[in-house]
PDB file of N, CA and C in Angstrom:
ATOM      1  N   UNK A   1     -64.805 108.213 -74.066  1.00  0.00           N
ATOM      2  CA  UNK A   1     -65.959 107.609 -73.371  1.00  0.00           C
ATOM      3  C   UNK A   1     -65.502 107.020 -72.031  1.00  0.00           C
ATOM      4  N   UNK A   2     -63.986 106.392 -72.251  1.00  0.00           N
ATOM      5  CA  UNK A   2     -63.992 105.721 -71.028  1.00  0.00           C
ATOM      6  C   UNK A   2     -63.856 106.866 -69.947  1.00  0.00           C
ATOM      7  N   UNK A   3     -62.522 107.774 -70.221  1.00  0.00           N
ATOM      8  CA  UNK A   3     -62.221 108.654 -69.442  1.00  0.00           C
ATOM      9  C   UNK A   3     -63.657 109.633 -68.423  1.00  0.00           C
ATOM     10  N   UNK A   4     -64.825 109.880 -69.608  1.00  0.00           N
ATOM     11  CA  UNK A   4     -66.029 110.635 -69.002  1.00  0.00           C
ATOM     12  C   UNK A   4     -66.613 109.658 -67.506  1.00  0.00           C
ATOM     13  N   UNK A   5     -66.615 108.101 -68.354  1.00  0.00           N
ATOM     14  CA  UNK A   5     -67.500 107.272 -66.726  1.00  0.00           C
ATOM     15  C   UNK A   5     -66.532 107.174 -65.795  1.00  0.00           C
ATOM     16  N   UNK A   6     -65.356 107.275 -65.799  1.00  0.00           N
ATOM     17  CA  UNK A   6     -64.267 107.096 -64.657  1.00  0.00           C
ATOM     18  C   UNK A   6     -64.270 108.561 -64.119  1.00  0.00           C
ATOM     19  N   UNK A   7     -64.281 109.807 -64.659  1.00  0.00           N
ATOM     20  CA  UNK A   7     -64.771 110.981 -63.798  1.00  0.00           C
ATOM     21  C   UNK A   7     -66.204 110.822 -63.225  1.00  0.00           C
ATOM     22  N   UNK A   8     -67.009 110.289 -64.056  1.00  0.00           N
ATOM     23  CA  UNK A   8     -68.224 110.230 -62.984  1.00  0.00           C
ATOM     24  C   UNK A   8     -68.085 109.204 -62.157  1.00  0.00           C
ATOM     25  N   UNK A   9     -67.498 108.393 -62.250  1.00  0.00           N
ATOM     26  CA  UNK A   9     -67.064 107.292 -61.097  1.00  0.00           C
ATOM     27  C   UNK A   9     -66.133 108.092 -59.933  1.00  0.00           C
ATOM     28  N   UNK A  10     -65.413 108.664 -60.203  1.00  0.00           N
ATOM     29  CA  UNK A  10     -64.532 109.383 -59.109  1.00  0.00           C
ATOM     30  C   UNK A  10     -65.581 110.634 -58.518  1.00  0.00           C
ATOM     31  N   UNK A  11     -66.639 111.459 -59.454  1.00  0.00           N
ATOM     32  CA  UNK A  11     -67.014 112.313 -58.735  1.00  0.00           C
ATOM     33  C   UNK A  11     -68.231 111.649 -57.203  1.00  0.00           C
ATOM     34  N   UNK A  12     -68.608 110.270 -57.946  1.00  0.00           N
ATOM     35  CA  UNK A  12     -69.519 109.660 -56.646  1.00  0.00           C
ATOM     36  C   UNK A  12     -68.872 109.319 -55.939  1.00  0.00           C
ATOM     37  N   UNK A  13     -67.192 108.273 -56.089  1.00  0.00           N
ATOM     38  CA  UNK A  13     -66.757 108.308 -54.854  1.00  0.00           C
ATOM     39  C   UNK A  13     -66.529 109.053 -54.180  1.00  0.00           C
ATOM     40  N   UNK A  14     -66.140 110.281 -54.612  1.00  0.00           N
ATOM     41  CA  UNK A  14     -65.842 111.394 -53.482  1.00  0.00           C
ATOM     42  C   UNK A  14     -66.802 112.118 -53.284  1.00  0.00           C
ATOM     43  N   UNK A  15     -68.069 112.082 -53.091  1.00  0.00           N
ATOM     44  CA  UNK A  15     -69.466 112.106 -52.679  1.00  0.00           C
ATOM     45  C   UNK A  15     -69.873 111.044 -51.416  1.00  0.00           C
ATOM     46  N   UNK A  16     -69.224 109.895 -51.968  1.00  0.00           N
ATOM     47  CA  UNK A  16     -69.708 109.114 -51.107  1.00  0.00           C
ATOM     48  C   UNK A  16     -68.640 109.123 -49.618  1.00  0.00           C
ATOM     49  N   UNK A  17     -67.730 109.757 -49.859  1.00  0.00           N
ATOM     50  CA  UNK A  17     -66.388 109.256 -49.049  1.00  0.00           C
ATOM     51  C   UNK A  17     -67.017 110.888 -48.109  1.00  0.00           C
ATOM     52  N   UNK A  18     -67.141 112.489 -48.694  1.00  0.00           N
ATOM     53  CA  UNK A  18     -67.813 112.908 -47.879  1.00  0.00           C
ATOM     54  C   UNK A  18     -69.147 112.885 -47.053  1.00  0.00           C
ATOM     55  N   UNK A  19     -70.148 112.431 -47.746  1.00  0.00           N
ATOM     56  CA  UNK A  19     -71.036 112.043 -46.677  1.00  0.00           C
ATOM     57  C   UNK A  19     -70.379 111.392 -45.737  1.00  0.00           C
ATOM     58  N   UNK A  20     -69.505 110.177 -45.918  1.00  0.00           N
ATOM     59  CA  UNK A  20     -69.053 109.275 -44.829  1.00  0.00           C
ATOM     60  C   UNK A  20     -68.295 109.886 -43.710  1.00  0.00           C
ATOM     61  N   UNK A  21     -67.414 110.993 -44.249  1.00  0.00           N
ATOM     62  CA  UNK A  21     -66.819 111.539 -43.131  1.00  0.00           C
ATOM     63  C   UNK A  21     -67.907 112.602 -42.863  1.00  0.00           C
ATOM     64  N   UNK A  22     -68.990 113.446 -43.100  1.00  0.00           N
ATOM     65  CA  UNK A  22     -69.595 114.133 -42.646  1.00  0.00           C
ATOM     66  C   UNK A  22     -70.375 112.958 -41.192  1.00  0.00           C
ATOM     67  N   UNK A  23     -70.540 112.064 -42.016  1.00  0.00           N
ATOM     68  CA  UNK A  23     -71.605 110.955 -40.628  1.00  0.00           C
ATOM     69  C   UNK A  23     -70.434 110.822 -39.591  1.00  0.00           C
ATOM     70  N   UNK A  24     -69.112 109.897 -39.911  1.00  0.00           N
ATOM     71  CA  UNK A  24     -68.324 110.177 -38.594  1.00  0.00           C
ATOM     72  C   UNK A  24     -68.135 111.507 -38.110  1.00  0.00           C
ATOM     73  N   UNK A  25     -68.438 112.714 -38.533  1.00  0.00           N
ATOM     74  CA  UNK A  25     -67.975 113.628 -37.785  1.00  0.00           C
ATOM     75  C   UNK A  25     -69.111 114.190 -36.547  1.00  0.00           C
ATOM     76  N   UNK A  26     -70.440 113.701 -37.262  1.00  0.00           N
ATOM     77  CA  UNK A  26     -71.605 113.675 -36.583  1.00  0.00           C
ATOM     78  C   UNK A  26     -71.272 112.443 -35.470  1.00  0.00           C
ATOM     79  N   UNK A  27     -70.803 111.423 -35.522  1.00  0.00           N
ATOM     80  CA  UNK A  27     -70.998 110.824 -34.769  1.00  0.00           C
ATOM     81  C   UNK A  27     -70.089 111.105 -33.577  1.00  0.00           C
ATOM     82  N   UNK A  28     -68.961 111.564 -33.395  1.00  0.00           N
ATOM     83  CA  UNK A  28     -67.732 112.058 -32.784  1.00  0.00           C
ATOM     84  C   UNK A  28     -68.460 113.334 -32.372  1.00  0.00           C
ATOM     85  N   UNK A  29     -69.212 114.247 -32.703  1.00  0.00           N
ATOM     86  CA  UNK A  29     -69.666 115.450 -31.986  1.00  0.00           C
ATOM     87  C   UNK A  29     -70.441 114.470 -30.705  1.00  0.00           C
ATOM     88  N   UNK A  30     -71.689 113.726 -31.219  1.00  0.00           N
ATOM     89  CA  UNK A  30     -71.932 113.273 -30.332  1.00  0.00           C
ATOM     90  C   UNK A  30     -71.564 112.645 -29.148  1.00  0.00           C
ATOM     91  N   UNK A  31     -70.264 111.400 -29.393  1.00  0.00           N
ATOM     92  CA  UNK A  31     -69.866 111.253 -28.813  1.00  0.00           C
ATOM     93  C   UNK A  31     -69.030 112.009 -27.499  1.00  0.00           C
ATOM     94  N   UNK A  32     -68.851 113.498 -28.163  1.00  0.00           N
ATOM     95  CA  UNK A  32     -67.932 114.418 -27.085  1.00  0.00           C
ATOM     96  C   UNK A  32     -68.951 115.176 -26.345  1.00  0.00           C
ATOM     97  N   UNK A  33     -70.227 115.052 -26.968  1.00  0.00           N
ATOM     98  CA  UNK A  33     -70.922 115.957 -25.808  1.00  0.00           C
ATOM     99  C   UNK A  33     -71.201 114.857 -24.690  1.00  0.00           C
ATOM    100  N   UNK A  34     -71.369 113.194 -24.620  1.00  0.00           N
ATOM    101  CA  UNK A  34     -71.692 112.913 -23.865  1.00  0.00           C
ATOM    102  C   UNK A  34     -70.455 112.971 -22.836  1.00  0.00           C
TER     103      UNK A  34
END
């Protein structure tokens, strides 16, 4: 039981950690076109 919520705990952090670098990467495009 424990092992199952600590994979679903790791699969959101690394959900959450890519969105985050998907947004900085959005934000850094932007930044280079200006």
């Amino acid at each position: 039981m424990r092992s199952m919520s600590s994979e679903r705990f790791q699969e959101l952090l690394l959900n959450a950690t890519g969105e985050t670098l998907y947004m900085v990467l959005l934000a850094a495009l932007f930044h280079g076109r200006r």
